[in-house]
Protein backbone atom coordinates (compact mmCIF):
# COMPACT_ATOMS: atom_id res chain seq x y z
CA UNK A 1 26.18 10.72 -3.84
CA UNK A 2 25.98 8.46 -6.95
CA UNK A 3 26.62 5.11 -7.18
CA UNK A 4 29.68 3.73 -9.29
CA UNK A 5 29.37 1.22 -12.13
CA UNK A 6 29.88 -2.01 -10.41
CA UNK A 7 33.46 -3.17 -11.39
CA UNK A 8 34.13 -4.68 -15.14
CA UNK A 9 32.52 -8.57 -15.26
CA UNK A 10 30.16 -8.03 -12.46
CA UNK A 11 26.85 -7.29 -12.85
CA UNK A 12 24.83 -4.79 -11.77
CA UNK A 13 21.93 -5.88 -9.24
CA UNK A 14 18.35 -4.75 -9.71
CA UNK A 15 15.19 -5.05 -7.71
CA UNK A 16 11.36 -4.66 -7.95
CA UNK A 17 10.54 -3.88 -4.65
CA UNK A 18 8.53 -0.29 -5.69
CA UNK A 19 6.61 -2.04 -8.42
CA UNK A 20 5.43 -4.72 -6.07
CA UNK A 21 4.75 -1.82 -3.23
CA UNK A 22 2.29 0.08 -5.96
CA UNK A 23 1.00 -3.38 -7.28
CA UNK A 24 -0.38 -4.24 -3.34
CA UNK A 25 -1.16 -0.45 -2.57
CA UNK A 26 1.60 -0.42 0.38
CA UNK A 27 3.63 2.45 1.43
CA UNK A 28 7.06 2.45 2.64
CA UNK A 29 6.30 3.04 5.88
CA UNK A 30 3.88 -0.01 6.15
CA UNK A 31 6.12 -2.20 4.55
CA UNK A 32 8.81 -0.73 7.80
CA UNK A 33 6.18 -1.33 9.83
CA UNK A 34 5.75 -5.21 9.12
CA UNK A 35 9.18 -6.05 8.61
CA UNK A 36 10.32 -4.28 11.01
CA UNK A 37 12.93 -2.38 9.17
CA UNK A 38 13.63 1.61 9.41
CA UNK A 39 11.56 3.48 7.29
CA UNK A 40 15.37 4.73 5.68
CA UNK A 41 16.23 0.87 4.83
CA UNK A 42 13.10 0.49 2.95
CA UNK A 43 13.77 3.48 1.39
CA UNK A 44 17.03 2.63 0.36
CA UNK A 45 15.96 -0.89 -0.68
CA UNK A 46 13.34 0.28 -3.26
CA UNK A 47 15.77 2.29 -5.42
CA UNK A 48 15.66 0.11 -8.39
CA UNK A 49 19.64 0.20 -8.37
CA UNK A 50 19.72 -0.74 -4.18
CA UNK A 51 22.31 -3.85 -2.93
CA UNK A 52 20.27 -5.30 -0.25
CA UNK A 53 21.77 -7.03 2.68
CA UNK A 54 20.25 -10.54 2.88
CA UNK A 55 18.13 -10.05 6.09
CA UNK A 56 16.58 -6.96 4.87
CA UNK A 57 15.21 -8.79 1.75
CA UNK A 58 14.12 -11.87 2.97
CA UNK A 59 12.24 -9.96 4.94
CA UNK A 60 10.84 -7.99 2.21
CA UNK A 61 10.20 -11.06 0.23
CA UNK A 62 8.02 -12.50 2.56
CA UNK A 63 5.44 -9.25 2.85
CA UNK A 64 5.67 -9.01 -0.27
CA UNK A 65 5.34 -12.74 -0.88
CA UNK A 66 7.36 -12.68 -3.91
CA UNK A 67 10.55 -15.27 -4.30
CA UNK A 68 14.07 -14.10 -3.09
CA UNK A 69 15.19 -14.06 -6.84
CA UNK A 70 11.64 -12.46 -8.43
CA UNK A 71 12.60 -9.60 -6.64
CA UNK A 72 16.28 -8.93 -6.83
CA UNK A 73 18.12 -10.03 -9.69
CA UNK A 74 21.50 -9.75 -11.59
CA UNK A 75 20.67 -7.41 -15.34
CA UNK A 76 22.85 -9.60 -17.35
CA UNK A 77 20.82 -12.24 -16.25
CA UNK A 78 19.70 -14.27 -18.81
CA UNK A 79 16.96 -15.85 -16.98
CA UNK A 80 16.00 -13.10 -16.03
CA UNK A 81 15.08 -11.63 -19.76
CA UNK A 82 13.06 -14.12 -20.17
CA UNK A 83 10.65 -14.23 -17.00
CA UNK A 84 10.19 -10.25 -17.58
């Protein structure tokens, strides 16, 4: 099933979480394994187009130590064009 556009005005949300997997050599399933997530929720989560619930990626941002907002962000985020 495909996702729909996210409705007019709002932007869409992206994230970095596979980049940042490849960067520190981690697989999915580790990065379950020391969050403690399902393998399914990571899987989910890394889709560059995935809406995280807020446990989930706080979780993820702290294996990953990488800020909250380094890893998911708005794309009509104008801060955001800049730090990338």
């Amino acid at each position: 099933m495909r996702k729909s556009a996210p409705p007019r005005g709002m932007a869409q949300l992206r994230n970095r979480v596979q980049e940042l997997l490849d960067e520190r050599q981690l697989s999915r399933t580790e990065l379950a394994e020391l969050t403690g997530l399902p393998t399914r929720t990571i899987r989910r989560l890394s889709r560059p187009d995935s809406d995280p619930l807020l446990e989930p990626a706080l979780r993820i941002s702290r294996i990953l130590q990488t800020p909250l907002d380094d890893l998911f962000w708005l794309e009509d985020d104008p801060a955001v064009a800049r730090r990338r």
